[in-house]
Protein backbone atom coordinates (compact mmCIF):
# COMPACT_ATOMS: atom_id res chain seq x y z
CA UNK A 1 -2.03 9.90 -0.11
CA UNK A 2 -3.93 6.70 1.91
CA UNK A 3 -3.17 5.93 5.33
CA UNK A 4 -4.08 2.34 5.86
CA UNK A 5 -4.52 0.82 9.26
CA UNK A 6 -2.20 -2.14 10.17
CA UNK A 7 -4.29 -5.03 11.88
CA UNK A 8 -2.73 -5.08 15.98
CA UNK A 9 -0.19 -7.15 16.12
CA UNK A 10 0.96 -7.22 12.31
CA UNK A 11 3.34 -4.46 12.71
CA UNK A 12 6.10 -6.74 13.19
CA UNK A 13 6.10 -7.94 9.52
CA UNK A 14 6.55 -4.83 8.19
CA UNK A 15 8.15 -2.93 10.87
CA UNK A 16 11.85 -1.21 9.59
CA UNK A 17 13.37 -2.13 6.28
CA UNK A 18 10.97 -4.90 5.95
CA UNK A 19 8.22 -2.74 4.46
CA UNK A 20 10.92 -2.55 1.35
CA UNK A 21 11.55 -5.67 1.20
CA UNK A 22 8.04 -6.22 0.79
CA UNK A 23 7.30 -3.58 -1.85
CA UNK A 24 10.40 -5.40 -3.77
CA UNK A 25 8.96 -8.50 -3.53
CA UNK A 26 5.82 -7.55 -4.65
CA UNK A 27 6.45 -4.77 -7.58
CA UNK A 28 10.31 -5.34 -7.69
CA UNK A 29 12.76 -2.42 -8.55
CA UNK A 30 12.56 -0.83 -5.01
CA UNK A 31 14.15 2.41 -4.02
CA UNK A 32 14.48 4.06 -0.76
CA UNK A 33 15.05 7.67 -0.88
CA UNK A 34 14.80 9.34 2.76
CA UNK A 35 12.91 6.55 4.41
CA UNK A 36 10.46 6.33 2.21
CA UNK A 37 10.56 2.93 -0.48
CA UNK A 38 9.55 3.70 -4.09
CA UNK A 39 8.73 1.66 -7.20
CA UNK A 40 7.18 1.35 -10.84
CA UNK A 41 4.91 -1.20 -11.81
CA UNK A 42 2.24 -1.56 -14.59
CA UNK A 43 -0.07 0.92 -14.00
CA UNK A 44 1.57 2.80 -10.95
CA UNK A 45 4.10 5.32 -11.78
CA UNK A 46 5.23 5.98 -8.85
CA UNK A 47 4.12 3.77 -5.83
CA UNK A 48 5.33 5.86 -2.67
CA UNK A 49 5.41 3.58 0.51
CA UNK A 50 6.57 4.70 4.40
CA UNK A 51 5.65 3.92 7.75
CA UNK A 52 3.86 6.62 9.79
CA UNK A 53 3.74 5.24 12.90
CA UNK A 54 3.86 1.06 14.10
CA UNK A 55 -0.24 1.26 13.20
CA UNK A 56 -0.55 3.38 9.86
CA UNK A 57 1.06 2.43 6.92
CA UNK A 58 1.10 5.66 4.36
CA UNK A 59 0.94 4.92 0.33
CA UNK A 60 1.25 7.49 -2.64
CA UNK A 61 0.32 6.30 -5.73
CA UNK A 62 -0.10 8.02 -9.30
CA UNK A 63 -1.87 6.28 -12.23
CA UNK A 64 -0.91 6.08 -15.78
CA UNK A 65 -3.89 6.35 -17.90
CA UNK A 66 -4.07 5.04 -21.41
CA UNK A 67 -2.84 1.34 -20.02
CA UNK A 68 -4.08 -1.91 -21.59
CA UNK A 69 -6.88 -3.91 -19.94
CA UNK A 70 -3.98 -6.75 -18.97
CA UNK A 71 -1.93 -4.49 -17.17
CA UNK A 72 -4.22 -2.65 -14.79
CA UNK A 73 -5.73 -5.76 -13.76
CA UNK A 74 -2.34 -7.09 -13.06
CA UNK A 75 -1.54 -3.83 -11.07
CA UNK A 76 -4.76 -3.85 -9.46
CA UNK A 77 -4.22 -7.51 -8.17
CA UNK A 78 -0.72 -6.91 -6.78
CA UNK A 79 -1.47 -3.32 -5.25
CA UNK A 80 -4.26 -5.24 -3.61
CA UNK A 81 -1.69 -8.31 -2.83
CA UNK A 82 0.76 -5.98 -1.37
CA UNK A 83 -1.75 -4.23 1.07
CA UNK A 84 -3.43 -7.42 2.43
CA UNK A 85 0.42 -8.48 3.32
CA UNK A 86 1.21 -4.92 4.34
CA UNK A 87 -1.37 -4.72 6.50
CA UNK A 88 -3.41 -7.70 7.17
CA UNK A 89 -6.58 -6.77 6.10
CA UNK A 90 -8.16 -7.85 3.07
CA UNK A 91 -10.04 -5.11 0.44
CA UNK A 92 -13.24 -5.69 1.40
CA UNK A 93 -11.97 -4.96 5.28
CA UNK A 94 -10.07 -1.82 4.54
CA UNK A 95 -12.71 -0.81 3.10
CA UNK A 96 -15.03 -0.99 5.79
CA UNK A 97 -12.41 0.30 8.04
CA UNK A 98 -11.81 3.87 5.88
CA UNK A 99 -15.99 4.22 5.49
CA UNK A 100 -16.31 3.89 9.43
CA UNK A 101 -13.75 6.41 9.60
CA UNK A 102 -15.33 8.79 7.79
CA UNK A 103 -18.56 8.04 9.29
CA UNK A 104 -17.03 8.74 12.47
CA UNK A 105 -15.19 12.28 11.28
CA UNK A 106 -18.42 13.74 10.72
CA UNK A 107 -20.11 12.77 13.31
């Protein structure tokens, strides 16, 4: 499980049901079973989304393995698609933002 910090100010967009409506949008075929929103795409079997608090957005995702090349690039591009509009920040951001974390936990 990823937590993924929501940039200030974004919460708003995904705040309530909107997160779902996002996640069906995205990988369609959205489920919401006790508050958290699930769905199957490509390469994700499941995707696991809920809202921890109005700054962390938590995501639970298993792989299947043994995919073709076309689909887990697809997957990869709308896991990465649904995150920047989850959260605001782009890949190359959250990244930075989960190294500095860790940085800062052993510190």
């Amino acid at each position: 499980m990823q937590e993924q910090d929501i940039k200030r100010g974004h919460s708003k967009n995904v705040e309530g049901e909107k997160i779902g409506a996002l996640v069906n949008e995205v990988f369609g075929n959205c489920k919401k079973d006790d508050g958290k929103f699930l769905a199957t795409f490509g390469a994700l079997d499941p995707l696991m989304v809920w809202m921890k608090d109005k700054n962390t957005l938590c995501v639970d995702t298993k792989m299947k393995t043994g995919v073709d090349e076309a689909t887990a690039i697809e997957t990869r591009k709308r896991y990465n698609d649904f995150l920047f509009r989850a959260t605001g920040f782009t890949a190359q951001q959250r990244s930075k933002r989960i190294q500095q974390k860790a940085k800062d936990d052993t510190i």
